[in-house]
Each structure stands twice: as C-alpha cells, then as structure tokens.
Protein backbone atom coordinates (compact mmCIF):
# COMPACT_ATOMS: atom_id res chain seq x y z
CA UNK A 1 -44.84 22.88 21.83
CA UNK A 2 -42.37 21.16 19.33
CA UNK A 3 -43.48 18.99 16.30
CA UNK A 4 -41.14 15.87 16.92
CA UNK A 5 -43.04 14.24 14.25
CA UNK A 6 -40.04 12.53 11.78
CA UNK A 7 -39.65 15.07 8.38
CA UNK A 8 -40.57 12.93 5.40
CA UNK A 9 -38.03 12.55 2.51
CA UNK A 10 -38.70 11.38 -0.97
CA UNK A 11 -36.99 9.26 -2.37
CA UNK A 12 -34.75 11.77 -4.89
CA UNK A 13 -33.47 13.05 -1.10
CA UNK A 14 -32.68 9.34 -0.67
CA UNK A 15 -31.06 8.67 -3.96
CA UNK A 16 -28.63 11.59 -3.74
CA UNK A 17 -27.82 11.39 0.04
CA UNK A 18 -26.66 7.65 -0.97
CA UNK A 19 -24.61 8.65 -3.75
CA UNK A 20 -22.67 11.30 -1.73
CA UNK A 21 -22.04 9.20 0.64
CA UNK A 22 -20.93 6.64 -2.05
CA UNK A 23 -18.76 9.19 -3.77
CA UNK A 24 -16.73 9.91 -0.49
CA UNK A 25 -15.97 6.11 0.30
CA UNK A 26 -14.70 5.29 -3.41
CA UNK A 27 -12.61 8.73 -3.16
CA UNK A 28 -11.26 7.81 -0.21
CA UNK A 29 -10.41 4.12 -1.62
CA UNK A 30 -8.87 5.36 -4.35
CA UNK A 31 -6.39 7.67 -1.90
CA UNK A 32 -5.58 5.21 0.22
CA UNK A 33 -4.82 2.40 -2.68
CA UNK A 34 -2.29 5.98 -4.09
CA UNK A 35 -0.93 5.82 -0.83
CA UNK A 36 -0.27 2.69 -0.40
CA UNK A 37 1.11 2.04 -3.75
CA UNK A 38 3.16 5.41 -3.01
CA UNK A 39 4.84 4.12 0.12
CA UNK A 40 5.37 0.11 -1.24
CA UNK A 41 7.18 1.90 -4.28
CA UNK A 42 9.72 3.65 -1.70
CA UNK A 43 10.00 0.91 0.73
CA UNK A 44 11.23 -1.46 -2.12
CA UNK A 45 13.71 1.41 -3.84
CA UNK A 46 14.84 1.66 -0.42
CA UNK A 47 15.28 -2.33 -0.13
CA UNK A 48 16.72 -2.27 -2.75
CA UNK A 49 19.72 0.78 -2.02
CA UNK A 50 20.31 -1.71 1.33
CA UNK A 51 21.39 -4.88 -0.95
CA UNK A 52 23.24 -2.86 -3.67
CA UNK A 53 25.10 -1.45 -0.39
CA UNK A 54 25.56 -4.42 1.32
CA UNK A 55 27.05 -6.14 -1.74
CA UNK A 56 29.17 -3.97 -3.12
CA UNK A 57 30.49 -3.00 0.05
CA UNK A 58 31.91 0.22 -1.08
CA UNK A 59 32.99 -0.89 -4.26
CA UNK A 60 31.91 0.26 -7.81
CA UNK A 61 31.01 -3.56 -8.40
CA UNK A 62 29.77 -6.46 -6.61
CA UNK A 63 31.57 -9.65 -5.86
CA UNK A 64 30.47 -12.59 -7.56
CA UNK A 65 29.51 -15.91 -6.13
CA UNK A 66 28.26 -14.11 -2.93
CA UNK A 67 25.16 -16.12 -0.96
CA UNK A 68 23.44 -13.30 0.37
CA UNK A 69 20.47 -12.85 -1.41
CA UNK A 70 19.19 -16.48 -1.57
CA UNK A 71 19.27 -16.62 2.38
CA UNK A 72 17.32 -13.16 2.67
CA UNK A 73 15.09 -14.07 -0.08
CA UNK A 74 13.89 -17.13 2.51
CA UNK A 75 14.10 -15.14 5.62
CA UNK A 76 11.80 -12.62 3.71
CA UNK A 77 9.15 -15.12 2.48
CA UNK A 78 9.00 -16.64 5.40
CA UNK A 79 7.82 -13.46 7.20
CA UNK A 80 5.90 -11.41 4.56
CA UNK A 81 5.31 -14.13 2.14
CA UNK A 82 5.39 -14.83 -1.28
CA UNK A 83 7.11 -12.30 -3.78
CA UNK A 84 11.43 -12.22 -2.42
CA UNK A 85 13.54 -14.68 -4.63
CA UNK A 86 16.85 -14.92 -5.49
C-alpha cells in the first residue's frame, strides 16, 4: 500500500519556494512595465507623425493660426483623460 501521509518541509524549503516564486512575479512586472513603456513610446511618436501630417499638409511648414490641435486636445481628454493640451 501507498504512504499518502503529507511529506514534511522545513521551513528553509518554505523560505526558498517563496522567494522563487517572488522572483518570477517582480520579473515579470518589470517586463510588462518595459513593454508597456515600449509600446506608449511608439503610440505617441506615431501620434505625433499624424498631427505633423495633418498640419503641414504636404508642405515643408505648417500654417499658422490653424485650430486643430486645441479641439483634439479636448476630444482626447475627454476620452483618455488628463495629459493632451494644446
């Protein structure tokens, strides 16, 4: 027949299976704050072609006195919140 009685482990067993465990969340953290902060830095460069584009429509230099930005800079709080001014 089969012991099923539960294996003891001390508490050093304890300790270290708690700090591997530990050590794979905060890795994993870290990555996905990289990530992140990876794919917000190319999502604003890219918001940031889009307006250049869309001002200088083609040209070498934008035209002044254009309203654009203040009126997306509103539209764009409004839905993601703080952090788009004009």
């Amino acid at each position: 027949m089969i012991d099923l009685t539960p294996v003891q482990t001390d508490a050093a067993e304890k300790i270290e299976l708690y700090h591997g465990i530990r050590d794979v969340l905060l890795s994993a953290r870290k990555h996905a704050r990289q990530a992140i902060n990876d794919t917000m830095v190319q999502a604003y460069w890219q918001v940031g072609r889009l307006i250049v584009e869309d001002e200088q429509g083609g040209e070498k230099r934008a035209e002044y006195g254009k309203r654009v930005l203040p009126e997306l800079a509103k539209r764009l709080s409004a839905e993601f919140g703080e952090g788009f001014s004009a």
